[in-house]
C-alpha atoms as a PDB file:
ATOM      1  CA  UNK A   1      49.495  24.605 -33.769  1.00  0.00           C
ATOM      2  CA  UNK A   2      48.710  24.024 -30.135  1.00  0.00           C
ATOM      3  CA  UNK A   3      49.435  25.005 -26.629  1.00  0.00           C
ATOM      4  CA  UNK A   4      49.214  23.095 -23.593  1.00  0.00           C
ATOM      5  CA  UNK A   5      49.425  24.075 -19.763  1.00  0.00           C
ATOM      6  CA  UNK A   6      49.552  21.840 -16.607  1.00  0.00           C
ATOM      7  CA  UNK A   7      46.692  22.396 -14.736  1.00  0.00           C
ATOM      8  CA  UNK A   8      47.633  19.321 -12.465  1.00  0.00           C
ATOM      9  CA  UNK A   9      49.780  16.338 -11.407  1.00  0.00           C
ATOM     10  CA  UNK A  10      47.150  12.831 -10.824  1.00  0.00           C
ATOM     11  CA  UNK A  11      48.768  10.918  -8.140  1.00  0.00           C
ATOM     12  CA  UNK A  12      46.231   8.610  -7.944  1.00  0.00           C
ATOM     13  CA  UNK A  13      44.637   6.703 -11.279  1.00  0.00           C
ATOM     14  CA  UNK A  14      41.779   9.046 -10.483  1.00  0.00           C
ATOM     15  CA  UNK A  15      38.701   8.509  -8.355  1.00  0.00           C
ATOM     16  CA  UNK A  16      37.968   4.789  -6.407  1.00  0.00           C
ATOM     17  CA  UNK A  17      35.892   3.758  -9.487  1.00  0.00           C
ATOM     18  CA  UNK A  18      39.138   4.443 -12.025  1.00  0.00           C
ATOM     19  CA  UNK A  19      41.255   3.296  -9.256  1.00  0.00           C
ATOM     20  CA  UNK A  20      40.064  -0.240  -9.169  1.00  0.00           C
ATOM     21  CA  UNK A  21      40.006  -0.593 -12.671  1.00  0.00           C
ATOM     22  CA  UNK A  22      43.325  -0.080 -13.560  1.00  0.00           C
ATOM     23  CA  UNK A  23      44.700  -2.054 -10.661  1.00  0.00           C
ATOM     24  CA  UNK A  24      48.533  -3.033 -11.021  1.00  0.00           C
ATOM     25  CA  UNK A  25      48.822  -0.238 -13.702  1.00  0.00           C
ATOM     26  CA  UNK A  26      51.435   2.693 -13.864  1.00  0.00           C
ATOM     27  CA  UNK A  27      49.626   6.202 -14.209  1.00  0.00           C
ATOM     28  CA  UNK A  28      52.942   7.235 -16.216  1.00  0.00           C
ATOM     29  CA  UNK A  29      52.614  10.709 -16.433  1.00  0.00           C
ATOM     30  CA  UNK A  30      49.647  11.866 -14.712  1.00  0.00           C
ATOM     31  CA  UNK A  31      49.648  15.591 -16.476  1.00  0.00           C
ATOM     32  CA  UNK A  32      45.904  17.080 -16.514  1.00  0.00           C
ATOM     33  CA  UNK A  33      46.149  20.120 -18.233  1.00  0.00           C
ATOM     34  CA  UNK A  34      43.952  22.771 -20.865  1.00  0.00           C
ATOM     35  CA  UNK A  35      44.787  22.850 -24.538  1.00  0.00           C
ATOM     36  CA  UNK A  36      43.913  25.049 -27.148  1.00  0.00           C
ATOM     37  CA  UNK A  37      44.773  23.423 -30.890  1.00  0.00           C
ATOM     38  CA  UNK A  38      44.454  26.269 -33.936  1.00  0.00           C
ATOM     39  CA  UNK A  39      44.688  26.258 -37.895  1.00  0.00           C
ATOM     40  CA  UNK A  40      46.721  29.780 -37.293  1.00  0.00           C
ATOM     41  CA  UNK A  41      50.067  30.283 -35.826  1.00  0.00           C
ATOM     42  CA  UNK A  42      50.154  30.529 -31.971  1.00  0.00           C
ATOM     43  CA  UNK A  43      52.604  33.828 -31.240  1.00  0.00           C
ATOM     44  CA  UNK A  44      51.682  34.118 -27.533  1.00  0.00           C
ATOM     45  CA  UNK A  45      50.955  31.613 -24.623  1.00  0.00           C
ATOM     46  CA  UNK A  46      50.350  32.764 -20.295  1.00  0.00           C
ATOM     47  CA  UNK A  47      48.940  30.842 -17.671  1.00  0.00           C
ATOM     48  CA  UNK A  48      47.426  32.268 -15.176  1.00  0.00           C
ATOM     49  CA  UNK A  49      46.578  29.930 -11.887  1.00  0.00           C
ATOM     50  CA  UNK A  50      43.060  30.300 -10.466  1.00  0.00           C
ATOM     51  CA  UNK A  51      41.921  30.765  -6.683  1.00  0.00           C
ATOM     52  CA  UNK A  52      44.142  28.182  -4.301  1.00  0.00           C
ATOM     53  CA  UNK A  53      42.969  24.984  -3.989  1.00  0.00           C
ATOM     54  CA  UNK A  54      46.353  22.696  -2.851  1.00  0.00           C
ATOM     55  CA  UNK A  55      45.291  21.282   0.193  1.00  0.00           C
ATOM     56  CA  UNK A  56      41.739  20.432  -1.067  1.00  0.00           C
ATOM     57  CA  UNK A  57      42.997  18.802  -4.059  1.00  0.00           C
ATOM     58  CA  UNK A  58      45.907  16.955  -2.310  1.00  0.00           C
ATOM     59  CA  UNK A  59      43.569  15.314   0.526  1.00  0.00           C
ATOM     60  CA  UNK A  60      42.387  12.148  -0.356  1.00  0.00           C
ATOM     61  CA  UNK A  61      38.390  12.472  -0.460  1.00  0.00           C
ATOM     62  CA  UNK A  62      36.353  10.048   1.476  1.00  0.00           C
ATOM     63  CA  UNK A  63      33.103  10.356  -0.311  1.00  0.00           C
ATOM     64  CA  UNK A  64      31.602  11.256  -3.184  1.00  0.00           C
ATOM     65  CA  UNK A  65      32.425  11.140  -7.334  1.00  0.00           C
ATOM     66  CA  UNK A  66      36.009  11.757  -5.962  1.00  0.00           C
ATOM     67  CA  UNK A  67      36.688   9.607  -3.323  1.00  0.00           C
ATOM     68  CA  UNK A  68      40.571   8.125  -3.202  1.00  0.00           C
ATOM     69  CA  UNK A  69      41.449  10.987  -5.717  1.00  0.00           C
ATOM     70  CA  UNK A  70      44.355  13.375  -4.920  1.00  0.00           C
ATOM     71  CA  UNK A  71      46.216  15.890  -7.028  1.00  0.00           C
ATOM     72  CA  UNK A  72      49.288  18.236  -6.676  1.00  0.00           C
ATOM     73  CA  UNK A  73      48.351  21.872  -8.634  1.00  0.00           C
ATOM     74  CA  UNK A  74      44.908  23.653  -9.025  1.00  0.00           C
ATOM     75  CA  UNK A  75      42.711  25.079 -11.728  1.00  0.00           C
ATOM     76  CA  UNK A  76      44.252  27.639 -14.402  1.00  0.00           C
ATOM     77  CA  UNK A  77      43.454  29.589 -17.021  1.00  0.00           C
ATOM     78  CA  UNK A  78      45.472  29.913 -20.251  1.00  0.00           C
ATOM     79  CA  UNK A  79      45.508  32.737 -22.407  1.00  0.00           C
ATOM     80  CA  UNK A  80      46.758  32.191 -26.452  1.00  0.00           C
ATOM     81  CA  UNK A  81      47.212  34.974 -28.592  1.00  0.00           C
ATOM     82  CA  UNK A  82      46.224  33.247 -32.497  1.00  0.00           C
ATOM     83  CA  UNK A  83      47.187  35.456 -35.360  1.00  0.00           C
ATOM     84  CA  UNK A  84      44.789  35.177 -38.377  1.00  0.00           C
ATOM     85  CA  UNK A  85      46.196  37.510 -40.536  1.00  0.00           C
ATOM     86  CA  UNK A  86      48.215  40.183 -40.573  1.00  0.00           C
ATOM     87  CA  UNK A  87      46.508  43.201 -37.665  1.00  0.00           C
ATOM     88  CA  UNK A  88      44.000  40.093 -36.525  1.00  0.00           C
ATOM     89  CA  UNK A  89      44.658  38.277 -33.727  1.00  0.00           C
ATOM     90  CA  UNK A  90      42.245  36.451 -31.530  1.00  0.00           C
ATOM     91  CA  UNK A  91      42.609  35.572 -27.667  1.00  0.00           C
ATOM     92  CA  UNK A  92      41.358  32.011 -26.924  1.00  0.00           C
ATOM     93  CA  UNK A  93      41.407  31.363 -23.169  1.00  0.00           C
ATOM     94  CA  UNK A  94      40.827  28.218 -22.045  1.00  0.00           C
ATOM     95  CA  UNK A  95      40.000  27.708 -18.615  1.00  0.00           C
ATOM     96  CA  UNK A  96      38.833  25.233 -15.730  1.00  0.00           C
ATOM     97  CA  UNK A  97      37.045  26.735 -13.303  1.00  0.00           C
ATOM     98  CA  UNK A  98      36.255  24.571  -9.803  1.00  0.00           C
ATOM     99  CA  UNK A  99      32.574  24.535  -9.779  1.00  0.00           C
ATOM    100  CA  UNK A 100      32.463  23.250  -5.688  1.00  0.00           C
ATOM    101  CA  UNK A 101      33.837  26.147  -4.789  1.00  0.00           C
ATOM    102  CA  UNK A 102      31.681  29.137  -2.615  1.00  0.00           C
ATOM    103  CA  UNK A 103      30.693  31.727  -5.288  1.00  0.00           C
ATOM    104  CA  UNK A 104      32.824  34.734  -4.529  1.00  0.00           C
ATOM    105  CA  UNK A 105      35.781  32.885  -5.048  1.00  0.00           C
ATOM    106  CA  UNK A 106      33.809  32.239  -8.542  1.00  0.00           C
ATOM    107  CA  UNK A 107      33.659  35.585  -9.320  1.00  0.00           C
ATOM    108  CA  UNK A 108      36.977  36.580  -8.096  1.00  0.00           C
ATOM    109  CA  UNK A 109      38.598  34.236 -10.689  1.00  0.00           C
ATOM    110  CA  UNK A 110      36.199  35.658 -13.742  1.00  0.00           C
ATOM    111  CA  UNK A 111      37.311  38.927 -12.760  1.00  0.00           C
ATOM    112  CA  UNK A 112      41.244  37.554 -12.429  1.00  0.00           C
ATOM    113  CA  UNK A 113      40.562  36.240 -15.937  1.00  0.00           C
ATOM    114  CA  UNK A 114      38.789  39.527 -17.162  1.00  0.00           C
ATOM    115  CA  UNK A 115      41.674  41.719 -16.012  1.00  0.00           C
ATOM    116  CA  UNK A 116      44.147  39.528 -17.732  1.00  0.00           C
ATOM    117  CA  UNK A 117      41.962  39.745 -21.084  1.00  0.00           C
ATOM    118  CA  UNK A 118      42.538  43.729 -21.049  1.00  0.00           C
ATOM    119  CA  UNK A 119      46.006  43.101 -20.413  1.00  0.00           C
ATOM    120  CA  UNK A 120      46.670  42.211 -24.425  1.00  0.00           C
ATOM    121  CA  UNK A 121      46.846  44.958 -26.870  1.00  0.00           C
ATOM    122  CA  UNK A 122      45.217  44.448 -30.477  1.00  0.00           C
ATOM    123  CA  UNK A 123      42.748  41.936 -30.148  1.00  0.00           C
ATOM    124  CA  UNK A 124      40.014  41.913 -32.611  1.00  0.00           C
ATOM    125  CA  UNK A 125      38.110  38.694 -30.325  1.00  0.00           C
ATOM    126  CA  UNK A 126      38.012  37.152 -27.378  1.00  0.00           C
ATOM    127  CA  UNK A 127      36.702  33.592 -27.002  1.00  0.00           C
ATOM    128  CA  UNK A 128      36.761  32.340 -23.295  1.00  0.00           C
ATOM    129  CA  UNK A 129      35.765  27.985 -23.120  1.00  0.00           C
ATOM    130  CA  UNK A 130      35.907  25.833 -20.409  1.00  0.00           C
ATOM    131  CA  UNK A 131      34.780  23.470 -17.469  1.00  0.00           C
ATOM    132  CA  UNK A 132      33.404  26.418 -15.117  1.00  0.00           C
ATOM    133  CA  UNK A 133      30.396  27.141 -13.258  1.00  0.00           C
ATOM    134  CA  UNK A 134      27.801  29.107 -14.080  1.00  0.00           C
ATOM    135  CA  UNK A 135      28.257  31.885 -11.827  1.00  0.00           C
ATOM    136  CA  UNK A 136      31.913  32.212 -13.327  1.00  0.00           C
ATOM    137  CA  UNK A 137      30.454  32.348 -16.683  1.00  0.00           C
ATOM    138  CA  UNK A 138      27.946  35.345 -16.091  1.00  0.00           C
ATOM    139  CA  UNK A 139      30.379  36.896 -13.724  1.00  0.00           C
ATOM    140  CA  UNK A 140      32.531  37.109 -17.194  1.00  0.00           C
ATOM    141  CA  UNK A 141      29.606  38.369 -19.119  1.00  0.00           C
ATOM    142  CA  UNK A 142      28.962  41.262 -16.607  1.00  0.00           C
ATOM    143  CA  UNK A 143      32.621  42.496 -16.333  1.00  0.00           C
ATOM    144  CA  UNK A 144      34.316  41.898 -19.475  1.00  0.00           C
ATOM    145  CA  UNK A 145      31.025  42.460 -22.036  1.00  0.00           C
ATOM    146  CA  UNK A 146      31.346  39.036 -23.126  1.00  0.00           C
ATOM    147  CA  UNK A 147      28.699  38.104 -25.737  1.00  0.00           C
ATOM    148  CA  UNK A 148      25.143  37.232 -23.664  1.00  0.00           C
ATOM    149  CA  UNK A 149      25.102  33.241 -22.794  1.00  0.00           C
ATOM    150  CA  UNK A 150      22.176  32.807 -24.869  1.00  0.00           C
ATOM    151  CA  UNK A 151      24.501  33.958 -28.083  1.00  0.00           C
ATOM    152  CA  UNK A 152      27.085  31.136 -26.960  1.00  0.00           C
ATOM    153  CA  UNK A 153      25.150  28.368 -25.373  1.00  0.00           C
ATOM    154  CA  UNK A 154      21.248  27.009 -25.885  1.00  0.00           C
ATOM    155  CA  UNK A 155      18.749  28.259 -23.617  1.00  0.00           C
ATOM    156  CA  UNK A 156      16.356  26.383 -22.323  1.00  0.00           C
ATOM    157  CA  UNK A 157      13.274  29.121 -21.232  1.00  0.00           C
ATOM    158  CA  UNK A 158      15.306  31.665 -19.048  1.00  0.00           C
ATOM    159  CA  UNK A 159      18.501  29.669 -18.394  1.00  0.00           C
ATOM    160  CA  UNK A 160      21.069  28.925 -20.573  1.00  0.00           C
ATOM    161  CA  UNK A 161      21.125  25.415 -21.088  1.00  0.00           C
ATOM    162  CA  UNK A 162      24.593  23.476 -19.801  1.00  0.00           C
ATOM    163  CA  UNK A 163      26.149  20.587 -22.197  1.00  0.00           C
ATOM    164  CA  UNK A 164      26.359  17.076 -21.232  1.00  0.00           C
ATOM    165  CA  UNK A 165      28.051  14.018 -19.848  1.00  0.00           C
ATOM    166  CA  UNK A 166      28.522  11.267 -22.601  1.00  0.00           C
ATOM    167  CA  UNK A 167      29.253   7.691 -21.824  1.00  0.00           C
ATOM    168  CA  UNK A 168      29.485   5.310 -24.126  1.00  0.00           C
ATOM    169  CA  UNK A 169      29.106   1.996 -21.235  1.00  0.00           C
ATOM    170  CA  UNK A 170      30.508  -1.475 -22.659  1.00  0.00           C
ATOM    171  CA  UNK A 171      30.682   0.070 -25.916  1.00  0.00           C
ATOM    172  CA  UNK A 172      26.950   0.739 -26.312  1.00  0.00           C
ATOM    173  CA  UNK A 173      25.752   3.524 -28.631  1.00  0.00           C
ATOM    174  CA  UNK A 174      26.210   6.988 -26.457  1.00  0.00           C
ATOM    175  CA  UNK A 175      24.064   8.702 -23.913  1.00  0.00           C
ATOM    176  CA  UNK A 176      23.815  11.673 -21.965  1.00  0.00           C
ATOM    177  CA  UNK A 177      23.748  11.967 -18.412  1.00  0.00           C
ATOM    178  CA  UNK A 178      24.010  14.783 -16.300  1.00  0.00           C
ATOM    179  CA  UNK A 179      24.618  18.297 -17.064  1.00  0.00           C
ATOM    180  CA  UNK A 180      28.231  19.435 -17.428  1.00  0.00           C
ATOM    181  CA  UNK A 181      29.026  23.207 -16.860  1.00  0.00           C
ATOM    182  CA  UNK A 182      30.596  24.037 -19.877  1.00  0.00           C
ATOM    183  CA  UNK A 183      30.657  27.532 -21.461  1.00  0.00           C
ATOM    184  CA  UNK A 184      31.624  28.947 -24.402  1.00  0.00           C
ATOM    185  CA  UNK A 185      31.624  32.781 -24.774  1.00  0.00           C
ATOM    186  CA  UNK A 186      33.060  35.641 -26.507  1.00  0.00           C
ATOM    187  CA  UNK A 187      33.768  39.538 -26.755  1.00  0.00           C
ATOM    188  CA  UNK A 188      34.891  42.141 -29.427  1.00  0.00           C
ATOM    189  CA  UNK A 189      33.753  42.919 -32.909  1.00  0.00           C
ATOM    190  CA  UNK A 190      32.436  39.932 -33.618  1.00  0.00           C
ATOM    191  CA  UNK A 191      28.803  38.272 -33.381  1.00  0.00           C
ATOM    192  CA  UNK A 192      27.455  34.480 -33.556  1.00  0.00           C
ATOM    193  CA  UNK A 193      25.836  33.782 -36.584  1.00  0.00           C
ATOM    194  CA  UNK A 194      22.118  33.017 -36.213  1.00  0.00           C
ATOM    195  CA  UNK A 195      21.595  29.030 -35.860  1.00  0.00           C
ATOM    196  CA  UNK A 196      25.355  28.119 -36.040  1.00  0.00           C
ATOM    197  CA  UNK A 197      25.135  27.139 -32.412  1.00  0.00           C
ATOM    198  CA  UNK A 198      25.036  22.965 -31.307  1.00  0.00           C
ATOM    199  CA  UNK A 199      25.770  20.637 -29.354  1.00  0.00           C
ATOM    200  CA  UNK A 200      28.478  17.814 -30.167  1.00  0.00           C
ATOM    201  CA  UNK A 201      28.857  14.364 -28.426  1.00  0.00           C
ATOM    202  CA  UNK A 202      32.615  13.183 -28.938  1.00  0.00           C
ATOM    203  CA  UNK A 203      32.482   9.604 -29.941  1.00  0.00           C
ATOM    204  CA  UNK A 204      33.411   7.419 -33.011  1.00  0.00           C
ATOM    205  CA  UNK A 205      31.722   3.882 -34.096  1.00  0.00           C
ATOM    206  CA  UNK A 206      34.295   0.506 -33.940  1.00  0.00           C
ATOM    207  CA  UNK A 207      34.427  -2.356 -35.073  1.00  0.00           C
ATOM    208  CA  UNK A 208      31.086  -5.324 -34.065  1.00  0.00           C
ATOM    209  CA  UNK A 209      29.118  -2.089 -34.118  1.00  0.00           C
ATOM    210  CA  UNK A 210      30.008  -0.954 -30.968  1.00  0.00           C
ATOM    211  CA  UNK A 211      30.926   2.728 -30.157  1.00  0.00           C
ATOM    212  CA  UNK A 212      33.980   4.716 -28.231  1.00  0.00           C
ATOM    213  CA  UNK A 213      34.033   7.399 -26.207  1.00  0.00           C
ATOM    214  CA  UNK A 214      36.526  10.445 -27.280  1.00  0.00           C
ATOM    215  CA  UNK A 215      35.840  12.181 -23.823  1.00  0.00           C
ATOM    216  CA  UNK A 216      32.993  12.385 -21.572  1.00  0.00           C
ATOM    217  CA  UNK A 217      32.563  16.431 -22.223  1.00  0.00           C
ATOM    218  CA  UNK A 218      30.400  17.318 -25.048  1.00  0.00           C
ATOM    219  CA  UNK A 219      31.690  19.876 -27.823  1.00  0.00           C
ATOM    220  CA  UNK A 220      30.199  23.250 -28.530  1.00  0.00           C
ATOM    221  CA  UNK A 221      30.799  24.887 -31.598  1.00  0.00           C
ATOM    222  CA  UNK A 222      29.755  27.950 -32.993  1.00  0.00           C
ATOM    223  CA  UNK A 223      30.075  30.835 -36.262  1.00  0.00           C
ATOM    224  CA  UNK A 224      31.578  34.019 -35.351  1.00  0.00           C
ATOM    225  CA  UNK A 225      31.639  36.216 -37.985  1.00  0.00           C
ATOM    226  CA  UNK A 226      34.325  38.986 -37.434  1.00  0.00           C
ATOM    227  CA  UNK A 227      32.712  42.986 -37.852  1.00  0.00           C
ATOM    228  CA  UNK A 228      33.217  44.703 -40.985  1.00  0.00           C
ATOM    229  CA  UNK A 229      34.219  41.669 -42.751  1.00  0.00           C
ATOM    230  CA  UNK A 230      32.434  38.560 -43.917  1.00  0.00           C
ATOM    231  CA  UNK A 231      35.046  35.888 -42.794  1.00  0.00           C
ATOM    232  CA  UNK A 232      34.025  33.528 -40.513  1.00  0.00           C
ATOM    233  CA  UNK A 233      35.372  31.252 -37.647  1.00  0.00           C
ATOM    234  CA  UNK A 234      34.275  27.691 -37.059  1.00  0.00           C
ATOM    235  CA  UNK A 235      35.053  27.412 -32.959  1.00  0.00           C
ATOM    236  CA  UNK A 236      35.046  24.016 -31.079  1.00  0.00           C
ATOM    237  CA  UNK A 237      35.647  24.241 -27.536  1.00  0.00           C
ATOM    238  CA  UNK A 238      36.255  20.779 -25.425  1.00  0.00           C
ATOM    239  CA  UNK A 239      36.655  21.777 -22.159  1.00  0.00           C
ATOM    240  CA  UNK A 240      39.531  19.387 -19.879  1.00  0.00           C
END
């Protein structure tokens, strides 16, 4: 079961670096959307679209990682209602939050996001993943009692510890670059279980012993285990 929402429209084949690569090919569709894929049936689906961002994203940039990049849409979040079992469903929101943007805007869309949480009836859990910033991520914390970071992501001293860029460059074996500002966190009567929190990088080995990137955001995945009842919940979050 799955749900998909269109966060986007490319009208470029991406930055200057993608750009060149792909010279004299078709971007056919261009869709560039969040997705959230479940084992239980999907009875609910809303988008909701994030702070406005049109003219930023339609302007070709001039410098920087996106330079010669342009899109049509803006950044969403999308809200699935998964039904376990019978009086147990589960709200998985998957957002992308646009982490160049000034930091009330930030908080505005957490507290967007948090409003449209309380706005479903009988949820047992609440697991919010995603491409955001970290402000948008404690902002969510704070005003919808989300689980503390350091339940949902590694901390490293005082600060919760982002995942990671993975590039897997003519094929050679992986490697981490730098940080990506993906969360994973969660509310209701549920709790992480102790040491069921890590990091994956998303890549598979070919053929010549040579490896492939799956995507170039790491995975988090984590044990919730639901109060008052031993079952547990394996969740992977890939954010984009």
């Amino acid at each position: 079961n799955y749900a998909y929402g269109v966060e986007f429209l490319e009208l470029t084949n991406g930055n200057g670096k993608e750009i060149n690569a792909t010279l004299g090919q078709i971007n056919e569709v261009g869709y560039h959307g969040n997705v959230v894929m479940s084992k239980w049936p999907i009875v609910e689906t809303k988008v909701t679209r994030l702070h406005e961002l049109y003219e930023h994203l339609y302007k070709s940039k001039g410098t920087g990682q996106d330079a010669g990049e342009r899109r049509l849409g803006g950044r969403m979040a999308m809200y699935t209602r998964t039904r376990m079992a019978k009086d147990r469903d589960i709200l998985v929101v998957a957002m992308h939050g646009h982490g160049g943007s000034k930091t009330n805007k930030l908080q505005k869309d957490a507290r967007t996001i948090c409003a449209d949480i309380k706005s479903f009836s009988n949820i047992t859990a609440v697991f919010v993943g995603g491409d955001m910033a970290g402000v948008l991520a404690d902002t969510l914390r704070n005003s919808c009692n989300m689980l503390p970071l350091n339940e949902t992501n590694t901390f490293r001293g005082k600060r919760a510890a982002n995942t990671w860029r993975v590039e897997c460059p003519n094929g050679e074996k992986p490697r981490a670059r730098f940080e990506r500002g993906d969360w994973l966190v969660a509310g209701g009567a549920i709790a992480s279980k102790e040491d069921s929190i890590k990091t994956i990088h998303p890549f598979r080995k070919v053929p010549d012993n040579k490896y492939e990137c799956i995507s170039d955001h790491s995975m988090i995945e984590f044990t919730a285990v639901f109060g008052g009842d031993s079952s547990t919940l394996a969740a992977r979050e890939q954010a984009n």
